[in-house]
N, C-alpha and C. Protein backbone atom coordinates (compact mmCIF):
# COMPACT_ATOMS: atom_id res chain seq x y z
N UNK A 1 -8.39 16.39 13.04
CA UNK A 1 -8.14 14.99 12.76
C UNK A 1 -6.69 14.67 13.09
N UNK A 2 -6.48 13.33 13.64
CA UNK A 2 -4.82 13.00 13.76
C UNK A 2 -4.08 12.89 12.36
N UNK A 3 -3.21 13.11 13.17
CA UNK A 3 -2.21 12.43 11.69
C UNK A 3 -1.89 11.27 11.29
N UNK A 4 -2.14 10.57 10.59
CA UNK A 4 -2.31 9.18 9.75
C UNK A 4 -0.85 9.05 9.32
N UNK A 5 0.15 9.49 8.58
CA UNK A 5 1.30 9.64 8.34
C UNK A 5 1.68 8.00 7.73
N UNK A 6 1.41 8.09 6.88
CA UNK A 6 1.78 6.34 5.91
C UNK A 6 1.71 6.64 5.06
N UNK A 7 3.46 6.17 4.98
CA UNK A 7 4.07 6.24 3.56
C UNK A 7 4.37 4.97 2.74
N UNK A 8 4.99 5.08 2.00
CA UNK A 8 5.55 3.67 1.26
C UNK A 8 6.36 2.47 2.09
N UNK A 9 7.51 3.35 2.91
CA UNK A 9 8.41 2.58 3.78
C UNK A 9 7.46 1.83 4.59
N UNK A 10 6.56 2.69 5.24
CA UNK A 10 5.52 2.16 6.39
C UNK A 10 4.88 0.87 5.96
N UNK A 11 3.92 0.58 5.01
CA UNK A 11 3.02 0.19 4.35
C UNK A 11 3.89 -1.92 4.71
N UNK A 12 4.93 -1.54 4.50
CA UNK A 12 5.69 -2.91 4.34
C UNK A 12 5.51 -3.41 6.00
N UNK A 13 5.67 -2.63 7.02
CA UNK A 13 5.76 -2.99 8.48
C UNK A 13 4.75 -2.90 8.96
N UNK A 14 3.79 -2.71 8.48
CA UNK A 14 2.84 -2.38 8.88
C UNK A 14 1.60 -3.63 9.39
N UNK A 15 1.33 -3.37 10.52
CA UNK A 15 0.61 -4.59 11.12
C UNK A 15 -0.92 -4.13 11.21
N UNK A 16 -1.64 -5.28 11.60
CA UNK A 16 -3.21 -5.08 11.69
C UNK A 16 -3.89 -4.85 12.72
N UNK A 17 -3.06 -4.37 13.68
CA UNK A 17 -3.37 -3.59 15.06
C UNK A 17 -2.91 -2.26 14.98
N UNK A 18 -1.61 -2.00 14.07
CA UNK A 18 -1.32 -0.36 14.15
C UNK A 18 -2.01 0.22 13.37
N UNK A 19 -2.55 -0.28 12.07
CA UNK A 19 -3.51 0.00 10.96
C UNK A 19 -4.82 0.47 11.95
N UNK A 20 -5.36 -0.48 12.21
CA UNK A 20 -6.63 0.02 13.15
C UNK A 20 -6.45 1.13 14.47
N UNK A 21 -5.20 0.82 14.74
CA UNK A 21 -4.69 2.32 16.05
C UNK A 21 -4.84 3.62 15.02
N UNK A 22 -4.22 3.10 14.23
CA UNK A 22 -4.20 4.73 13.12
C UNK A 22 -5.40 4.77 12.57
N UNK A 23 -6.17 4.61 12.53
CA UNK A 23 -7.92 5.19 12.07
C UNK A 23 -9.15 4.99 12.82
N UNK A 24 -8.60 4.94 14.17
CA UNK A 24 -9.56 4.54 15.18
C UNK A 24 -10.16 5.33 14.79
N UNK A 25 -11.55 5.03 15.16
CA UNK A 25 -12.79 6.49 15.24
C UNK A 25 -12.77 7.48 13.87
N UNK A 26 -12.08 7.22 12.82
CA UNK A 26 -12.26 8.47 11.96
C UNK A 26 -12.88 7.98 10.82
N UNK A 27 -14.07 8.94 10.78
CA UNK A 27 -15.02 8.29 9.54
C UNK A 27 -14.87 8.04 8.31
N UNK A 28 -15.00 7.34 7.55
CA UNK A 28 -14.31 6.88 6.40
C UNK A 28 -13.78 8.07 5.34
N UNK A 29 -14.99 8.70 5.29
CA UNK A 29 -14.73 10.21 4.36
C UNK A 29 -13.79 10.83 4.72
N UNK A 30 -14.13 11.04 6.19
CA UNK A 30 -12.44 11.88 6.60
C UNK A 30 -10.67 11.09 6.31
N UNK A 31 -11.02 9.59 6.28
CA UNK A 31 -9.65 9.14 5.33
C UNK A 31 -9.25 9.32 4.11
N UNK A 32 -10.12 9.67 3.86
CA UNK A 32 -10.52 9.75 1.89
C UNK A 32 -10.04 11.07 1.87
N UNK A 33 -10.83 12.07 2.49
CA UNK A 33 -10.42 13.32 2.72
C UNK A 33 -9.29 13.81 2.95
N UNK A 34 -8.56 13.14 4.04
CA UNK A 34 -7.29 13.06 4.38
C UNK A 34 -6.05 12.78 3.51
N UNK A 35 -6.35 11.68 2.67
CA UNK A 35 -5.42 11.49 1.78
C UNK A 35 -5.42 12.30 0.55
N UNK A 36 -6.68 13.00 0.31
CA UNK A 36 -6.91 13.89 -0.67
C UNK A 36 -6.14 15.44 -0.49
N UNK A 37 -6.42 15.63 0.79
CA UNK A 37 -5.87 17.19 1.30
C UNK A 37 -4.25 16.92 1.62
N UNK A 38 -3.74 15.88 2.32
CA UNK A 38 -2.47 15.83 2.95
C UNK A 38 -1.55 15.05 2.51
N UNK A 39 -1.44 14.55 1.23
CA UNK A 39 -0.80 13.75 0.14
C UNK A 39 -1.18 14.29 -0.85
N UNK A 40 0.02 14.49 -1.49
CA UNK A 40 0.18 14.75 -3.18
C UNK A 40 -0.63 13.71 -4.38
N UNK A 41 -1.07 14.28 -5.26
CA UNK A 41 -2.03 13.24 -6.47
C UNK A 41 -0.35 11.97 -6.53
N UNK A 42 0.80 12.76 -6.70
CA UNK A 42 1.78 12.15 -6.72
C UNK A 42 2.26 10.94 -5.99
N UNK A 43 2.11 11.69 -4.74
CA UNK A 43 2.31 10.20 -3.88
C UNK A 43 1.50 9.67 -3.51
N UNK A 44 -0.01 9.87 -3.42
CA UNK A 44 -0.96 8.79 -3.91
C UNK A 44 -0.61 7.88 -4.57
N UNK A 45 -0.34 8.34 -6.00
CA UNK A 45 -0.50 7.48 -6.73
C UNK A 45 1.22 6.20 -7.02
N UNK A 46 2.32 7.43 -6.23
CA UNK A 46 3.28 5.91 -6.02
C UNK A 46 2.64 4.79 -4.73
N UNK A 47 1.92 5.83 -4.04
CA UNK A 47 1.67 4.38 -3.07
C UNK A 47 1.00 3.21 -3.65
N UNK A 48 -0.60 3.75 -4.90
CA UNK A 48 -0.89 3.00 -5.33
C UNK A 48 0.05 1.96 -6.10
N UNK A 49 1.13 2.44 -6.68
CA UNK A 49 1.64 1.61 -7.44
C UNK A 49 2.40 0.35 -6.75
N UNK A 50 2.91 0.99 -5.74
CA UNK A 50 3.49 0.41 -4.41
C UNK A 50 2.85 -0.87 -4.04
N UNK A 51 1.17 -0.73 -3.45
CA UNK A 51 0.48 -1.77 -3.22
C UNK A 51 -0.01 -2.54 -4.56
N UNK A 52 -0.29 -2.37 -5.33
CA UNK A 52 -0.33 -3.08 -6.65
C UNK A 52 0.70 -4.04 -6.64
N UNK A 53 2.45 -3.65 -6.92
CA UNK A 53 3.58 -3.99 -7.08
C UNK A 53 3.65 -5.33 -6.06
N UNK A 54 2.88 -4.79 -4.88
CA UNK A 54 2.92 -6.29 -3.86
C UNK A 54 2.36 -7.18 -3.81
N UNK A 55 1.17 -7.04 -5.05
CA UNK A 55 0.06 -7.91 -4.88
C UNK A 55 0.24 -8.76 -6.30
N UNK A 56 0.27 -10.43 -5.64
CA UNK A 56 0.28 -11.08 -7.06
C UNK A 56 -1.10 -11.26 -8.04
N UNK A 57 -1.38 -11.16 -8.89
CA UNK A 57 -2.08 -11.33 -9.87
C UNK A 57 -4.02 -11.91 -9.25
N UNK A 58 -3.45 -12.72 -8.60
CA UNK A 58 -4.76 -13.64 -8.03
C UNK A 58 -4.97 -12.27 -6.54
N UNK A 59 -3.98 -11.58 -6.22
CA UNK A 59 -4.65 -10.77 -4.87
C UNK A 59 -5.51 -9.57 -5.72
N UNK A 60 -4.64 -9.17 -7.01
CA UNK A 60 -5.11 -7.96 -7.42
C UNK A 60 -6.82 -7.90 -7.79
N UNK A 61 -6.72 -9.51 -8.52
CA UNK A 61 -8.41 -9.68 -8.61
C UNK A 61 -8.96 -9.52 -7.66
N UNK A 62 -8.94 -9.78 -6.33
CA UNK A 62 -9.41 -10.10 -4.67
C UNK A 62 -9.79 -8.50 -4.47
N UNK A 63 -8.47 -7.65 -4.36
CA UNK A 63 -8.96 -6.20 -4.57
C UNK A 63 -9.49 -5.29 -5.44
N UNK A 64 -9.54 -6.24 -6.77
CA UNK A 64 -10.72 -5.60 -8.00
C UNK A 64 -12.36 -5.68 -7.10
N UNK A 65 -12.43 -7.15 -7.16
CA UNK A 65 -13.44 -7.76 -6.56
C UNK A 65 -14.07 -6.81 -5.17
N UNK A 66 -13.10 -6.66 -4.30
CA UNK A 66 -13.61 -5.65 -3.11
C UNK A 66 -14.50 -4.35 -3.70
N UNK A 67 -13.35 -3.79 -4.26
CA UNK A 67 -13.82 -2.63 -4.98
C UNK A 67 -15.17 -2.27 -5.67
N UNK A 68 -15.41 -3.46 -6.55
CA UNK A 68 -16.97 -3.59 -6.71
C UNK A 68 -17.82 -3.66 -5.62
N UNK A 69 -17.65 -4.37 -4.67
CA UNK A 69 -18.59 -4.73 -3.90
C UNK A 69 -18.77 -3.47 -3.42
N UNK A 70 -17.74 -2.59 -2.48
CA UNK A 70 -18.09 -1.49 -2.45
C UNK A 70 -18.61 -0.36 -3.04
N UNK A 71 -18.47 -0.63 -4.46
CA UNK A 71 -19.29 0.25 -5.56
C UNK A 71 -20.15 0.54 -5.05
N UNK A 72 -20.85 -0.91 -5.08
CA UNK A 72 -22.67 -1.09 -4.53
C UNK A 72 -23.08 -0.21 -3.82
N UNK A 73 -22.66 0.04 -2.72
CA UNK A 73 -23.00 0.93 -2.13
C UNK A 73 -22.68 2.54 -2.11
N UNK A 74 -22.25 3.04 -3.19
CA UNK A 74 -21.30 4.04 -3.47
C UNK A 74 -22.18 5.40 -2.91
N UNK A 75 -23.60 4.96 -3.22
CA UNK A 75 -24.25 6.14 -2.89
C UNK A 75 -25.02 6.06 -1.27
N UNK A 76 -24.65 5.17 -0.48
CA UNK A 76 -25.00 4.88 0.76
C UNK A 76 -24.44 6.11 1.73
N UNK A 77 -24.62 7.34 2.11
CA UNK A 77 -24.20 8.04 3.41
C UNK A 77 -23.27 7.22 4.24
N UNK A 78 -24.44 5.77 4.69
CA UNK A 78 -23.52 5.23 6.02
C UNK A 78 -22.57 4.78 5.69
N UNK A 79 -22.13 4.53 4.27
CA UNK A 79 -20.90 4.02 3.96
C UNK A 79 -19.73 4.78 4.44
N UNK A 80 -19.88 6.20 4.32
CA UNK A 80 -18.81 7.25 4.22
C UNK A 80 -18.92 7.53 5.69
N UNK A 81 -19.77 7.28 6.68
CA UNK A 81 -20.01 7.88 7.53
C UNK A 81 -19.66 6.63 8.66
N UNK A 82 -19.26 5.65 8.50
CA UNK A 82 -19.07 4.45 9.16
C UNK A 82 -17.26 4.91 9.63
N UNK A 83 -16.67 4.16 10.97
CA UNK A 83 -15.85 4.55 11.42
C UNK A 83 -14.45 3.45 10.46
N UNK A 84 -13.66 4.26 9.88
CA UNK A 84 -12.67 3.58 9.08
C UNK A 84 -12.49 1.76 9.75
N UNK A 85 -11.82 1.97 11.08
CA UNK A 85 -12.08 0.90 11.46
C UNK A 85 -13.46 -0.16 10.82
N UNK A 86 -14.15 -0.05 11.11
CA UNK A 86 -15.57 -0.71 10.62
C UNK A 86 -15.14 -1.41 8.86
N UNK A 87 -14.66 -0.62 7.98
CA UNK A 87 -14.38 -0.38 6.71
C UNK A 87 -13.61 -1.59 6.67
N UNK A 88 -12.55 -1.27 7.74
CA UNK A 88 -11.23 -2.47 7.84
C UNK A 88 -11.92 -3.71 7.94
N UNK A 89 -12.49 -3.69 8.95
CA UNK A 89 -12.91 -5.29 9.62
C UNK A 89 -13.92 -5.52 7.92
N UNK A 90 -14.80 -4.69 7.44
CA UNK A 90 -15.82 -4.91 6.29
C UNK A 90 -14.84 -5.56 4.94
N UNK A 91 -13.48 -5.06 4.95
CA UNK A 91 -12.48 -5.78 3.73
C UNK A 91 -12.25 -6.98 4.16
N UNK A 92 -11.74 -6.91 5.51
CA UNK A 92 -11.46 -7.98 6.04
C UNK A 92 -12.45 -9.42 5.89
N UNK A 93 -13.55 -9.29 5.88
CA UNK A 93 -14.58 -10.08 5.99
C UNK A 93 -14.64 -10.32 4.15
N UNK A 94 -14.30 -9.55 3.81
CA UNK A 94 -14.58 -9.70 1.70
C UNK A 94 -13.67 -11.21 1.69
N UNK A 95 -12.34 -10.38 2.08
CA UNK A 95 -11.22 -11.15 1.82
C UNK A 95 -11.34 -12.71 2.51
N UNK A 96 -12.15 -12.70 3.31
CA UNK A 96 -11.82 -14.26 3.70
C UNK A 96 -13.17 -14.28 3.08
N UNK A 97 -14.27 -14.29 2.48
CA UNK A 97 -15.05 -14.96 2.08
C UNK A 97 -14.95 -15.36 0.53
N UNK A 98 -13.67 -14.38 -0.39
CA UNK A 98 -13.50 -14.88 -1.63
C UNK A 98 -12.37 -15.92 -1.71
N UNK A 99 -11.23 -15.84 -0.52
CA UNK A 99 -10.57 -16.30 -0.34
C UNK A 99 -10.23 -17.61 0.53
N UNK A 100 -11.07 -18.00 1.76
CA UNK A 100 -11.50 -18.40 2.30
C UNK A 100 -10.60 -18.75 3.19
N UNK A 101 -10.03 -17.76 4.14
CA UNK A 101 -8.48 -17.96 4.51
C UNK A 101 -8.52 -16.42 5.10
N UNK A 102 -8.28 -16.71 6.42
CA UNK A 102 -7.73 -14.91 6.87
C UNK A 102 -6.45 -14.67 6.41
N UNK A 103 -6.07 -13.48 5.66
CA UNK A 103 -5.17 -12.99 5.82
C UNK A 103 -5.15 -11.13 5.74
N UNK A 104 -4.29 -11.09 6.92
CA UNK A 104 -4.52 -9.83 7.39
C UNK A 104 -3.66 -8.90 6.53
N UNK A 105 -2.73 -9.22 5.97
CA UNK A 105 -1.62 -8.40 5.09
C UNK A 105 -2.25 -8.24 4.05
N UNK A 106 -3.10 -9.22 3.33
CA UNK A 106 -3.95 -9.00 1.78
C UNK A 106 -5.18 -7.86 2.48
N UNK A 107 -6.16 -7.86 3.26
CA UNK A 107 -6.96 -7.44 3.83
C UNK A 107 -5.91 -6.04 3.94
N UNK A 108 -5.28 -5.37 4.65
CA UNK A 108 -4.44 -4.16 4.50
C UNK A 108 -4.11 -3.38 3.39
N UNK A 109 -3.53 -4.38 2.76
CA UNK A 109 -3.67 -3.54 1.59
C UNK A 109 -4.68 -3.59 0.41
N UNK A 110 -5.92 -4.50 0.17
CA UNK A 110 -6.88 -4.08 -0.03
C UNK A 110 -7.80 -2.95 0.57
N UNK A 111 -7.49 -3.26 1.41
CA UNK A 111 -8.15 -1.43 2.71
C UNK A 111 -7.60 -0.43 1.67
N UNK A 112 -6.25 -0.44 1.37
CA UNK A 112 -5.74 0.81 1.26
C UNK A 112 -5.86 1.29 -0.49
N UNK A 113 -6.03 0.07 -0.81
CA UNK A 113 -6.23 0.02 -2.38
C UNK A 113 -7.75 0.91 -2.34
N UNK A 114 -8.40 0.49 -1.44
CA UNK A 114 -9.83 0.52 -1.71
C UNK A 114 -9.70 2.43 -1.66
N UNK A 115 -9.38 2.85 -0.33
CA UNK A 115 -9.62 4.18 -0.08
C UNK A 115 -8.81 4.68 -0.98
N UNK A 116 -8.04 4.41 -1.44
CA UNK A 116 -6.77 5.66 -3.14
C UNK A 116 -8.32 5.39 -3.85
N UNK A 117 -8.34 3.91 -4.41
CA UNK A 117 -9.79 4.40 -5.34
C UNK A 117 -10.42 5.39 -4.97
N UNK A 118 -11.28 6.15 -4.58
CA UNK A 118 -11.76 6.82 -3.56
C UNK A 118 -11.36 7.85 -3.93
N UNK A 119 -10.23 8.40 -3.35
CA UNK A 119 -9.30 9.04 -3.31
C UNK A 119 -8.55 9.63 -4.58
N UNK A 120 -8.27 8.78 -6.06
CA UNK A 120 -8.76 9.11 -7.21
C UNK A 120 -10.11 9.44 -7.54
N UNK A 121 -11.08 9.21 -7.36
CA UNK A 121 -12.44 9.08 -7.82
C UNK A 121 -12.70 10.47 -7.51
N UNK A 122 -11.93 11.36 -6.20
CA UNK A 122 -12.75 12.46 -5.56
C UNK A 122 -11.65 13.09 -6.41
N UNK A 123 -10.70 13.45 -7.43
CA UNK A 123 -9.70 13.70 -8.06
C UNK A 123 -10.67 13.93 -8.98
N UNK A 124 -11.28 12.83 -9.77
CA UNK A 124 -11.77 13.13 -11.14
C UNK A 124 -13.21 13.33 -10.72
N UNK A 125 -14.16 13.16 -9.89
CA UNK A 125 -15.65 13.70 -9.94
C UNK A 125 -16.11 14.67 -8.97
N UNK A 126 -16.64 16.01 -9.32
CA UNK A 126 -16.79 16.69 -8.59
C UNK A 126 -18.10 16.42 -7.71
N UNK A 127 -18.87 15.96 -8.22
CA UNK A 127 -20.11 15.10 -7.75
C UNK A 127 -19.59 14.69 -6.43
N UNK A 128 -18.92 13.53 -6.69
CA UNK A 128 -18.28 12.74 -5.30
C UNK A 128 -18.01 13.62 -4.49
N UNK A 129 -16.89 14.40 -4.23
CA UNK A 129 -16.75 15.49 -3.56
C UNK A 129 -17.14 16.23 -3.00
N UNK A 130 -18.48 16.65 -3.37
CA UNK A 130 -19.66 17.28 -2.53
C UNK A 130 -20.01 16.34 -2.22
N UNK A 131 -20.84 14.73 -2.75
CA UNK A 131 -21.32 14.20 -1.80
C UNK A 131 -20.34 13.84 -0.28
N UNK A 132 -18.95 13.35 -0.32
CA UNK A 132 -18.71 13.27 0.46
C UNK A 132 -17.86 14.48 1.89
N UNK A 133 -18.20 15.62 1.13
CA UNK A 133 -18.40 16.94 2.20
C UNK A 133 -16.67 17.62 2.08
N UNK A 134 -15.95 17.08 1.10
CA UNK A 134 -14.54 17.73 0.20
C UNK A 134 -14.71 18.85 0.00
N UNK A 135 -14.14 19.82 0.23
CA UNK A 135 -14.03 21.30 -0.61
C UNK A 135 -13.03 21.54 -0.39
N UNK A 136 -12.78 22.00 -2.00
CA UNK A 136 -11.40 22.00 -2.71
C UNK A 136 -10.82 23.95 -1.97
N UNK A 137 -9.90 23.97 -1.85
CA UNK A 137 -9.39 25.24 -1.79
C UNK A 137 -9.19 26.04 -2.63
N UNK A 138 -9.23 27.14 -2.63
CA UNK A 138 -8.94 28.07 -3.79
C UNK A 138 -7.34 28.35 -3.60
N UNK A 139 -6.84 28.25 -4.61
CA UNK A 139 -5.34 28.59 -4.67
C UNK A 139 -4.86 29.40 -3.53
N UNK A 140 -5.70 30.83 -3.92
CA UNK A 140 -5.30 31.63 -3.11
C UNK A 140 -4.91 31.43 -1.15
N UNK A 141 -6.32 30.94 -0.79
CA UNK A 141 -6.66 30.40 0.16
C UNK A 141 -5.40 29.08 0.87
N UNK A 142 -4.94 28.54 -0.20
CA UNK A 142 -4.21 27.46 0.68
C UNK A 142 -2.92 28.01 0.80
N UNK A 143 -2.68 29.20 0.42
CA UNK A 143 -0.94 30.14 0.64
C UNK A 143 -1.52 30.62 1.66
N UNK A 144 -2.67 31.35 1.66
CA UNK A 144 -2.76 32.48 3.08
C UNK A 144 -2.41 31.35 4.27
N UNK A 145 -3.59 30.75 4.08
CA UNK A 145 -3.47 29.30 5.40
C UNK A 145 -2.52 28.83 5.85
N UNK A 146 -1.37 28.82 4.82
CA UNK A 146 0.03 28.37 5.25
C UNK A 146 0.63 29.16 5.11
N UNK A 147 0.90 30.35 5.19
CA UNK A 147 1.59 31.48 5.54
C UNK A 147 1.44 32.02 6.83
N UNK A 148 0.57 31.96 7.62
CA UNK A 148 0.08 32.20 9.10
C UNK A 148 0.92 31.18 10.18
């Protein structure tokens, strides 16, 4: 998989063409995955705080609201299996229909709100995790790996 590499600094410059360059083609699980294996629970969770921090009160509902909707489908395969892109344009489409107004910066970081959920969720349920094809390393295993 490429490297995704978005951090906090990024998140602010960040446009709705480089967003979609950076997850072309990679299936949703593997973002989820990605942020699970190659980010700290730590900086997960400042990013979450990060995008929260940017969002006023009326956006945060907008990305509560997403979040459910995606619930719905929580146990859908094609959900996880759909190309991140797809995911994007699918927030994108939330956001102007609760909102009724494109905006691509709320839509971004609802994207990103959406996948940390996710991304916590595969943190606390081991369930999730197998369903979405996660396996955790054994301690041991992630020194050898990076010792080579």
């Amino acid at each position: 998989m490429k490297t995704i590499n978005l951090n906090q600094e990024e998140i602010d410059k960040l446009t709705w063409g480089e967003l979609k360059q950076k997850i072309y083609v990679i299936p949703y699980k593997d973002l989820i995955i990605y942020f699970y294996k190659q980010k700290s629970k730590g900086e997960n969770g400042l990013l979450v705080q990060k995008l929260l921090n940017d969002l006023s009160e009326e956006e945060r509902l907008i990305s509560d609201q997403i979040i459910e909707v995606f619930n719905k489908n929580m146990l859908d395969p094609k959900q996880w299996n759909k190309p991140s892109e797809e995911i994007l344009e699918d927030v994108k489409g939330e956001t102007i229909s609760i909102e009724n107004v494109s905006n691509e910066q709320l839509a971004i970081r609802c994207f990103l709100l959406l996948t940390l959920h996710y991304v916590f969720t595969a943190y606390l349920r081991k369930d999730f995790r197998k369903f979405i094809g996660l396996k955790k390393e054994s301690f041991f295993k992630f020194f050898r790996r990076n010792s080579n």
